[in-house]
Protein backbone atom coordinates (compact mmCIF):
# COMPACT_ATOMS: atom_id res chain seq x y z
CA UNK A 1 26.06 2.22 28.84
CA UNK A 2 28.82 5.20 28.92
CA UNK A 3 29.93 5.93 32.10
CA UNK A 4 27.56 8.41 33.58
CA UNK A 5 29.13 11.67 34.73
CA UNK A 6 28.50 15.91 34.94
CA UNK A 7 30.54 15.28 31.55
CA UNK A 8 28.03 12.66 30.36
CA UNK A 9 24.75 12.76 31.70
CA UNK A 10 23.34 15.88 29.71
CA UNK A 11 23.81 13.98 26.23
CA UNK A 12 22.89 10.33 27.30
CA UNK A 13 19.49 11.80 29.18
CA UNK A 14 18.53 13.11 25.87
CA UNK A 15 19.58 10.48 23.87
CA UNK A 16 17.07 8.41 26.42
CA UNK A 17 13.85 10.35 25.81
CA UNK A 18 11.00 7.82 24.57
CA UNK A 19 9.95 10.64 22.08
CA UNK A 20 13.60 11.69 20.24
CA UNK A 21 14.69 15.27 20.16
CA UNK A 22 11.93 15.85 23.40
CA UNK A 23 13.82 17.91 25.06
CA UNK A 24 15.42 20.55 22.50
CA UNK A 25 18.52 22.16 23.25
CA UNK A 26 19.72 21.32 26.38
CA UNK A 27 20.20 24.62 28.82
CA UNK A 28 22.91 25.80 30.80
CA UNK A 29 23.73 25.20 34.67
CA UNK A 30 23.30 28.81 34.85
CA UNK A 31 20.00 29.46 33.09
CA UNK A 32 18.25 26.46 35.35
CA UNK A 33 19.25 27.97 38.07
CA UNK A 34 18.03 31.23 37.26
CA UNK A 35 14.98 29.79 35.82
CA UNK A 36 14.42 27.71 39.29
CA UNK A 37 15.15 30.81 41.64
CA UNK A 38 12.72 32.69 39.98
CA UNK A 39 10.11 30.35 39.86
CA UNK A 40 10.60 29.69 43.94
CA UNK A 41 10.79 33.51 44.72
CA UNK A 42 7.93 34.40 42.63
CA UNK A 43 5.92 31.77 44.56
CA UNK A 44 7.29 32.40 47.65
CA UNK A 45 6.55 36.10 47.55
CA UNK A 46 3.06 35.47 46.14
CA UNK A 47 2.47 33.72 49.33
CA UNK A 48 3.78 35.75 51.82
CA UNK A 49 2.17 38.62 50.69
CA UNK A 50 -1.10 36.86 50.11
CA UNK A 51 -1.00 36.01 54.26
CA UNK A 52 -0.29 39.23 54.99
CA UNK A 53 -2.88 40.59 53.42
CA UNK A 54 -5.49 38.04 54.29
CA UNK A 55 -3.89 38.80 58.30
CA UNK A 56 -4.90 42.55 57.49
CA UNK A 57 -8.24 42.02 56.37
CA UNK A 58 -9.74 39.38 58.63
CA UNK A 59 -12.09 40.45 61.47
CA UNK A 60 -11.05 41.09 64.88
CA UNK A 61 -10.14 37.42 66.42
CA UNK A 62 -9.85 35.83 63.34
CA UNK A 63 -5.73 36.54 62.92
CA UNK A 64 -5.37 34.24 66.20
CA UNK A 65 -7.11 31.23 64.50
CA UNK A 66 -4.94 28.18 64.24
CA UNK A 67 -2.50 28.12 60.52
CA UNK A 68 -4.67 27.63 57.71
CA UNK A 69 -3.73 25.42 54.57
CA UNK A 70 -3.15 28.43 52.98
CA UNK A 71 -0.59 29.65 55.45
CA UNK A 72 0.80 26.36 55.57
CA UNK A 73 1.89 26.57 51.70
CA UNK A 74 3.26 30.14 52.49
CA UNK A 75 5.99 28.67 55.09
CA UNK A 76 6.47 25.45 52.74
CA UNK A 77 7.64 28.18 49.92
CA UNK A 78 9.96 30.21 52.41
CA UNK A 79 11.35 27.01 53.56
CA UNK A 80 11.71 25.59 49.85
CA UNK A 81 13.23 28.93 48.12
CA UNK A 82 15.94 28.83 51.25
CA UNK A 83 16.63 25.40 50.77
CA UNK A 84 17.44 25.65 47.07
CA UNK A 85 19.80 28.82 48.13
CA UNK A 86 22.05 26.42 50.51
CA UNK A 87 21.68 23.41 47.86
CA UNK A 88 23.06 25.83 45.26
CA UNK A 89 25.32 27.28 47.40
CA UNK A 90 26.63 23.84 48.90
CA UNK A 91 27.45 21.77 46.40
CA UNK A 92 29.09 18.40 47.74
CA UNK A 93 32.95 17.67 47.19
CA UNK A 94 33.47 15.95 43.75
CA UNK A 95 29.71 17.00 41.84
CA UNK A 96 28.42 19.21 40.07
CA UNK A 97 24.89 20.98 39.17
CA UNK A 98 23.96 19.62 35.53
CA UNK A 99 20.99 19.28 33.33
CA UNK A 100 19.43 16.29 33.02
CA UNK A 101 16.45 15.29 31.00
CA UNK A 102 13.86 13.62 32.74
CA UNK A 103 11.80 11.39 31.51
CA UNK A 104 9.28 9.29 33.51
CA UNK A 105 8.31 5.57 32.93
CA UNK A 106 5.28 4.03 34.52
CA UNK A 107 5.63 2.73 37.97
CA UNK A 108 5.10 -1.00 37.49
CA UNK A 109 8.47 -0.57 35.44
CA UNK A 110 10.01 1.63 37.96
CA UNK A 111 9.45 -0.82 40.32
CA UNK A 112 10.45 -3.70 38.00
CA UNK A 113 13.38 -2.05 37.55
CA UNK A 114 13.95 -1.69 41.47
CA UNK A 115 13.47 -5.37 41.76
CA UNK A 116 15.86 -6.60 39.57
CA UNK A 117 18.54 -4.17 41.12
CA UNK A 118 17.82 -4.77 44.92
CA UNK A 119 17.55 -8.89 44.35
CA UNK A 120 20.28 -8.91 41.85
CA UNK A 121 22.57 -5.91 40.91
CA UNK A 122 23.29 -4.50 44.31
CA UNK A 123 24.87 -7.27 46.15
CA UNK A 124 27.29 -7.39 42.75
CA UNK A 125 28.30 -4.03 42.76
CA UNK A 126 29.19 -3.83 46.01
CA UNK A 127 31.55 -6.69 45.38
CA UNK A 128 32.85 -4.64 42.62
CA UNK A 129 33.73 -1.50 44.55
CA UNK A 130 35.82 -3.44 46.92
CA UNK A 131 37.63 -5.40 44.09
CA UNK A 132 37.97 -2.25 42.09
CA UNK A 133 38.01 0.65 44.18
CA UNK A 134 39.31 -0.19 48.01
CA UNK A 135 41.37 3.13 47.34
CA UNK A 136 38.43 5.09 46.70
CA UNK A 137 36.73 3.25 49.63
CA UNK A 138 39.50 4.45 52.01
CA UNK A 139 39.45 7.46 51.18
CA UNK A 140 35.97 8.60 51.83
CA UNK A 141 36.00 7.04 55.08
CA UNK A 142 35.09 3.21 54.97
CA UNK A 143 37.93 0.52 56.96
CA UNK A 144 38.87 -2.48 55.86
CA UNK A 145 36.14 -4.40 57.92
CA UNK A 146 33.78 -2.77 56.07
CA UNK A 147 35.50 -3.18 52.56
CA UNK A 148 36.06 -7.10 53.08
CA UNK A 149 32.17 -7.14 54.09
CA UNK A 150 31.67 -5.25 50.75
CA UNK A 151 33.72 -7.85 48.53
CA UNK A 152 30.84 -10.75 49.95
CA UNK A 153 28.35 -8.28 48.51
CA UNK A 154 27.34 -7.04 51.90
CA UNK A 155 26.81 -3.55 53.30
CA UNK A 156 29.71 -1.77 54.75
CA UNK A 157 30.17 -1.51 58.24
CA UNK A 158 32.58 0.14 60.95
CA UNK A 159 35.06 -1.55 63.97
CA UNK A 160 31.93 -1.59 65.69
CA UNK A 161 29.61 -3.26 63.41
CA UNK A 162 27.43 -0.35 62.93
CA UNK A 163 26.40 0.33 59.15
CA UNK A 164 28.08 3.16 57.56
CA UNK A 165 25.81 6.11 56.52
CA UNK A 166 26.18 5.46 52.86
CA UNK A 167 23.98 4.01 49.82
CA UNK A 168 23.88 3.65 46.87
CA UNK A 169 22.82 5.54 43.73
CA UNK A 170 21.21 5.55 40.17
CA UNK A 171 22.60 8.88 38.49
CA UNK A 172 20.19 8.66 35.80
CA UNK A 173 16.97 8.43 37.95
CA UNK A 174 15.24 4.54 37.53
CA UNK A 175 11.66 6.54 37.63
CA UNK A 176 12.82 9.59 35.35
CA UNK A 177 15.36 7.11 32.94
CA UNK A 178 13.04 6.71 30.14
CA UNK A 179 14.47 4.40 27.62
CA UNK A 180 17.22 3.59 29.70
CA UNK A 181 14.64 1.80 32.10
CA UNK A 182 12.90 0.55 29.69
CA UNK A 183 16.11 -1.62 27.54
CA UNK A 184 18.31 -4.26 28.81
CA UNK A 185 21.83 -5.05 27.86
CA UNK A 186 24.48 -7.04 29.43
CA UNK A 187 26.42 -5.26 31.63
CA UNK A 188 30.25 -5.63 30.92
CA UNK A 189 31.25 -4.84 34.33
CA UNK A 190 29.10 -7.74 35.69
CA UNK A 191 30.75 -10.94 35.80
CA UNK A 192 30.67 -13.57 33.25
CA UNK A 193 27.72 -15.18 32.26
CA UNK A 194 25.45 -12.55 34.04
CA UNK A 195 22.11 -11.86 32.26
CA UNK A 196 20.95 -8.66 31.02
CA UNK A 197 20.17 -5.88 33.31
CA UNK A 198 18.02 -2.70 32.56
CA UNK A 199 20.39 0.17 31.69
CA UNK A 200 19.99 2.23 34.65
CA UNK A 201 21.04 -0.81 36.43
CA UNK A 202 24.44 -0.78 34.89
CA UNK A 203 27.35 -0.42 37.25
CA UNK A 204 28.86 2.90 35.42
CA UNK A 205 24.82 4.30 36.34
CA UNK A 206 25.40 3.63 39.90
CA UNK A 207 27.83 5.61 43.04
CA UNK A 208 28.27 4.62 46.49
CA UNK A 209 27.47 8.15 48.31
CA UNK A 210 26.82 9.43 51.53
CA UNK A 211 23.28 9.35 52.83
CA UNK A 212 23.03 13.22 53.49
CA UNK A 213 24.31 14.33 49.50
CA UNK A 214 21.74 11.54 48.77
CA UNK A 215 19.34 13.49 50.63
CA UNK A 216 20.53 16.47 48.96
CA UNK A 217 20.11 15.02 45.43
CA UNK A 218 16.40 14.12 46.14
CA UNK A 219 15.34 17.41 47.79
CA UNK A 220 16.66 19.53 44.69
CA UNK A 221 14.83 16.95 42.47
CA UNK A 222 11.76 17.59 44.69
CA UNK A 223 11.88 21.41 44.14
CA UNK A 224 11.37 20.74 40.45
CA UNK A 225 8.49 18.38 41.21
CA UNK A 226 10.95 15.84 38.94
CA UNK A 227 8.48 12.82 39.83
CA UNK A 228 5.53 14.37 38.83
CA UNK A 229 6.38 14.91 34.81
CA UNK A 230 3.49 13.65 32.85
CA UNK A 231 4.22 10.86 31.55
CA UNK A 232 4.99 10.48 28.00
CA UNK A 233 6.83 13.74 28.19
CA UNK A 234 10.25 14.61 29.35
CA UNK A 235 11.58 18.27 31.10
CA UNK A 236 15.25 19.64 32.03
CA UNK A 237 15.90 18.78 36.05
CA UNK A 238 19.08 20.68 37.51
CA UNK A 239 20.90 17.65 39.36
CA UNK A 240 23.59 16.92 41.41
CA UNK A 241 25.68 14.43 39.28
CA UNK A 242 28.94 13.09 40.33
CA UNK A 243 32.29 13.89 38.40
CA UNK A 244 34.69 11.25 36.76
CA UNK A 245 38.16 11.83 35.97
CA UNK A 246 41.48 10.67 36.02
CA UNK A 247 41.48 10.21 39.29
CA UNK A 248 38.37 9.73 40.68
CA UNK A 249 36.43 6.73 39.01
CA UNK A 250 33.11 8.10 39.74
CA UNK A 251 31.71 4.87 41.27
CA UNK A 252 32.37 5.79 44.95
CA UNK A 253 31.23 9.47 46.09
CA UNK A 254 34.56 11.66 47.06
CA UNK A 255 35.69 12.36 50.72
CA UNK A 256 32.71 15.39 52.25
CA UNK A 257 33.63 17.69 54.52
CA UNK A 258 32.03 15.84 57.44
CA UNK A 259 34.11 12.94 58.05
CA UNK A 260 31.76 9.76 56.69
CA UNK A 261 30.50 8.12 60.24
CA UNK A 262 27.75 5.63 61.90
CA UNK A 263 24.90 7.52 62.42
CA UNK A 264 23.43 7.65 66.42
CA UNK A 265 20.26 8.73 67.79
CA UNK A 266 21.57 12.18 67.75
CA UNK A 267 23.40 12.63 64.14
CA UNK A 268 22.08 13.19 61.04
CA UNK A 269 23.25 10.81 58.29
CA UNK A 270 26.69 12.06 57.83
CA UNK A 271 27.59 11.92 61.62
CA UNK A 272 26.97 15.68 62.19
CA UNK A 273 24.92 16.18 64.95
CA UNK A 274 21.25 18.08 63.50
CA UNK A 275 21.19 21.53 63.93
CA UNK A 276 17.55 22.97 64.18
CA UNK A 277 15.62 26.44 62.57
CA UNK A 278 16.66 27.86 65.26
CA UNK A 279 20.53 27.41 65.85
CA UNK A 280 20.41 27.58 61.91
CA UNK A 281 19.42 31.67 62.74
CA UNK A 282 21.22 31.86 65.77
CA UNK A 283 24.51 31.45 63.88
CA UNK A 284 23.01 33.69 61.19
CA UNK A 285 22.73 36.05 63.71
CA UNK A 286 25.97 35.80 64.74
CA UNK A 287 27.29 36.29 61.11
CA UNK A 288 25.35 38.74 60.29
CA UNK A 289 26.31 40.90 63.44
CA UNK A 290 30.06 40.56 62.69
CA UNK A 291 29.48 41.53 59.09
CA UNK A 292 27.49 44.92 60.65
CA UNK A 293 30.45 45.26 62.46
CA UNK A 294 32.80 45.37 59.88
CA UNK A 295 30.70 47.64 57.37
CA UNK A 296 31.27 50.41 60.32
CA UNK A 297 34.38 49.99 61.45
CA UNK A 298 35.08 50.34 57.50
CA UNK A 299 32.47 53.50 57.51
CA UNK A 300 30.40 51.83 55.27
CA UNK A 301 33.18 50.45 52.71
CA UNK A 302 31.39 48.69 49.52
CA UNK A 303 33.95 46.05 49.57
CA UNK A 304 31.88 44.77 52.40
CA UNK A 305 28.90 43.31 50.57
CA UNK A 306 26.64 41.93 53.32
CA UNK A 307 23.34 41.41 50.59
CA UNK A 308 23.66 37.74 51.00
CA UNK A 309 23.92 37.77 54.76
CA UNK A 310 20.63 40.09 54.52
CA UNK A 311 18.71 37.39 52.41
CA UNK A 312 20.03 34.68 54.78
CA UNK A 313 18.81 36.04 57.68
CA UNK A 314 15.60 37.03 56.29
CA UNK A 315 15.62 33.06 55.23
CA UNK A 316 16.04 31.60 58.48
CA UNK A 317 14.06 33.93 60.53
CA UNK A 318 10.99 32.99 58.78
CA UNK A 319 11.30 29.08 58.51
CA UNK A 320 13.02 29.26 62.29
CA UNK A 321 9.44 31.02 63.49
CA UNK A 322 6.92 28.96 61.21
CA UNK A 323 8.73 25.84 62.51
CA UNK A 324 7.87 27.13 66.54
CA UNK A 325 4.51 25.29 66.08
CA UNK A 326 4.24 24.27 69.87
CA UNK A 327 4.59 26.59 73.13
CA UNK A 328 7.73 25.69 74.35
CA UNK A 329 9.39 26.17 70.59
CA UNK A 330 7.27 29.47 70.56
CA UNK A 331 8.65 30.58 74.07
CA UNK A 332 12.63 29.54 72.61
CA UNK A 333 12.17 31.32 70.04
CA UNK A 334 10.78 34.29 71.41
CA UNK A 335 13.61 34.16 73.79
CA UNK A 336 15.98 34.43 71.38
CA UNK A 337 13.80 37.25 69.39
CA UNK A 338 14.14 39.60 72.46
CA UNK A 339 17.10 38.13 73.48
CA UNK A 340 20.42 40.67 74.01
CA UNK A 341 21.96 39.46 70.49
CA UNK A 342 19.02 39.77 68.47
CA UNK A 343 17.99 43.00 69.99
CA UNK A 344 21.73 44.41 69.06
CA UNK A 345 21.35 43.07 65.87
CA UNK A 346 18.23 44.78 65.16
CA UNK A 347 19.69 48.51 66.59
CA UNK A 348 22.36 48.03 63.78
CA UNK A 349 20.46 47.49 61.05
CA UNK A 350 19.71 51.55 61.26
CA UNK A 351 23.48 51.67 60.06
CA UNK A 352 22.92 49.78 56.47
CA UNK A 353 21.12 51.55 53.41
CA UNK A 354 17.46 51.51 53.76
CA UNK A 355 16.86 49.80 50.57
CA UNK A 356 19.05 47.07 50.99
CA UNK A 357 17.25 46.26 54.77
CA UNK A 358 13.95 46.85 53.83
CA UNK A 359 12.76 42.86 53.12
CA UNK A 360 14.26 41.70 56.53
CA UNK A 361 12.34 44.86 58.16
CA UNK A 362 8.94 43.74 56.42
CA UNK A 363 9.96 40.08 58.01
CA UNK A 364 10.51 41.51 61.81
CA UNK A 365 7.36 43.67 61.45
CA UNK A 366 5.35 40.69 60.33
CA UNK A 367 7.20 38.60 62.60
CA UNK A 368 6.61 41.06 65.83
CA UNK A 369 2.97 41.07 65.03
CA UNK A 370 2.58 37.32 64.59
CA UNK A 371 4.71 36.38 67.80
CA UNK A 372 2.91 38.62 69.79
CA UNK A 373 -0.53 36.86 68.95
CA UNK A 374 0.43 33.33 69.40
CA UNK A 375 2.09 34.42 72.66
CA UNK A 376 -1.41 35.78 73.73
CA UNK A 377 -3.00 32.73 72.76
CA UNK A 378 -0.55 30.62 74.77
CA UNK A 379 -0.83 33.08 78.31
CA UNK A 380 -4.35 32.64 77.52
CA UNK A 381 -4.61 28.51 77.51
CA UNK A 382 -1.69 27.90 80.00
CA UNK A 383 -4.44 30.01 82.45
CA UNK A 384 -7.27 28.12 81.34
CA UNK A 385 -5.38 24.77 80.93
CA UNK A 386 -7.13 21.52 81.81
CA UNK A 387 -4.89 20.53 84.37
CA UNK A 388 -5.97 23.81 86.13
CA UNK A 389 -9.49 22.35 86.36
CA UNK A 390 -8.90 19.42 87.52
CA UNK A 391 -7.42 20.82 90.61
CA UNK A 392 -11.07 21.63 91.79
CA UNK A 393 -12.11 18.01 91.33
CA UNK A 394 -9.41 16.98 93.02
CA UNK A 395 -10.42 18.98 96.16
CA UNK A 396 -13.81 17.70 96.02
CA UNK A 397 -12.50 13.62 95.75
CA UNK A 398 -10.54 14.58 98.97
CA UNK A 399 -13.03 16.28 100.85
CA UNK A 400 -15.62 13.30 100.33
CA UNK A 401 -12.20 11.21 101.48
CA UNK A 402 -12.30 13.37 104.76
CA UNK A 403 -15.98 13.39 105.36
CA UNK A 404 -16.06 9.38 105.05
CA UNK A 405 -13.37 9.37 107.56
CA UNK A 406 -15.35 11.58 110.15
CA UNK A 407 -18.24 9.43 109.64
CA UNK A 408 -16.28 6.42 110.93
């Protein structure tokens, strides 16, 4: 197999589709993104203006009654449409978006194929990297303990022997490879005398990448439902595919932003420690406010575009309040609502064109309404809560205590 690349990966998907010509003329970056921000807005808004309605409508008591499934799929399409926006808008160091067709096999291969790489292939490629590509290894953050662990086909780890937050990759997907899961070939790279591997097994099919662009990779495949195409069909998936050139090989993921750690109890894959919904629209917040700022200092200047920063906001807000699901994330949250910055924030808005505020206002109106009821509900358990009855009981245990006492 060719090495597989942004440069590559369009032709050779197609070229792998078990029924030829499948897939048509391949589309642009452009038009599947356009084509996937539609579809997740248009279901998104669907949703949120189906709860809204249904919160309107239902009889007096009902709006307080716990999320239904319905509401459930409203927040999931908020939270998907936003996380596509920051995929889109995030691409990791060294890829590229690109279309890929996807084509599924049945699972028995899939997992055939998974077999034969995990018991056979993997342990050789790493070996491979570290003969081939220490450079590369360097550079994205792995030491030399961790590269001479790599050359005896083991995982990479730090001074410290912790594991490095790294994996590794199929570009073409095993599940969504189609006839390039399905044939075997001897793999050139392998060493000699090695038998024949399935072609997404081949080392110029596989990269060494950080865990969190992994993560990425398989949460924009998600969004297009890649795993569910029937099978015995094939359909365009935007991916995140890495890029080969002169001087990166493409078999080990370039150096991220995030210097490449061991991950603790309180990191996230790439050593970053996790931010949550709500710091996520606290620092919106904060950007948001200094864009305001600037707009009026500049009386309104159009150089000043602060649309995105709008849509943002409006983004985070709603997955930061559907993701307060228990009373003290409810109470946080609600501190930071009414909070000083927030409030200021708010009072601004007044100062930017109706039209371009007027989504984020339908938010904090639905969002005012909505915190205010599960607030109520809260007050209202924490003074019936079952650790206030028991108090009672406990008074009655003591005073039988006493009596028995009295009687002696």
């Amino acid at each position: 197999m060719k090495k597989v690349s942004a440069d590559t990966i369009t032709k050779i998907t197609a070229n792998a589709a078990t029924k030829p010509g499948a897939g048509g003329t391949p589309p642009t970056t452009e038009e599947m993104i356009d084509s996937i921000r539609a579809k997740l807005t248009a279901r998104a808004d669907a949703l949120f203006k189906s709860e809204q309605h249904s919160q309107d409508i239902a009889p007096p008591g009902k709006q307080n009654d716990p999320p239904t499934a319905f509401q459930i799929s409203s927040v999931r399409a908020a939270d998907d449409l936003a996380q596509f926006e920051k995929i889109v808008s995030n691409v990791p160091n060294g890829f590229r978006l690109v279309p890929v067709l996807y084509t599924l096999i049945k699972r028995p291969q899939n997992d055939k194929v998974y077999s034969q790489f995990t018991s056979y292939v993997r342990a050789k490629f790493l070996t491979y990297l570290a003969d081939n590509h220490a450079e590369e290894l360097e550079a994205l953050g792995i030491g030399k303990k961790g590269i001479k662990r790599m050359a005896q086909g083991h995982n990479p780890v730090d001074d410290n022997n912790r594991p490095y937050a790294v994996n590794i990759d199929h570009i073409i997907e095993r599940f969504g490879g189609g006839t390039a899961s399905l044939d075997e070939e001897v793999d050139p790279l392998m060493p000699p005398g090695s038998k024949p591997t399935h072609l997404t097994n081949h080392f110029n099919n596989l990269i060494l990448m950080p865990i969190d662009v992994h993560e990425m990779k398989n949460k924009l495949n998600g969004l297009q439902d890649a795993a569910h195409t029937p099978y015995g069909t094939s359909q365009w998936v935007l991916m995140i595919v890495p890029v080969a050139d002169a001087a990166h090989a493409g078999y080990v993921s370039q150096p991220q932003a995030t210097p490449l750690s061991a991950p603790s109890r309180r990191n996230n894959a790439s050593g970053q420690i996790k931010s949550t919904p709500l710091q996520d629209v606290f620092n919106e917040t904060t950007r948001l406010n200094r864009l305001i700022d600037e707009v009026i200092r500049m009386e309104g200047a159009q150089i000043v575009n602060v649309k995105p920063a709008l849509k943002g906001m409006d983004d985070s807000l709603k997955i930061a309040f559907n993701n307060a699901a228990y009373p003290h994330e409810i109470r946080g949250f609600k501190k930071f609502y009414e909070g000083k910055k927030f409030t200021s924030l708010r009072d601004k808005l007044d100062e930017l064109p109706a039209e371009e505020t007027a989504n984020l206002r339908k938010t904090l109106q639905w969002i005012d309404n909505t915190l205010s009821q599960k607030f109520n509900i809260i007050t209202a358990n924490d003074n019936f809560s079952p650790r206030q009855q028991q108090k009672p009981q406990k008074n009655k245990k003591q005073k039988k205590k006493q009596r028995r006492h009295g009687r002696r």
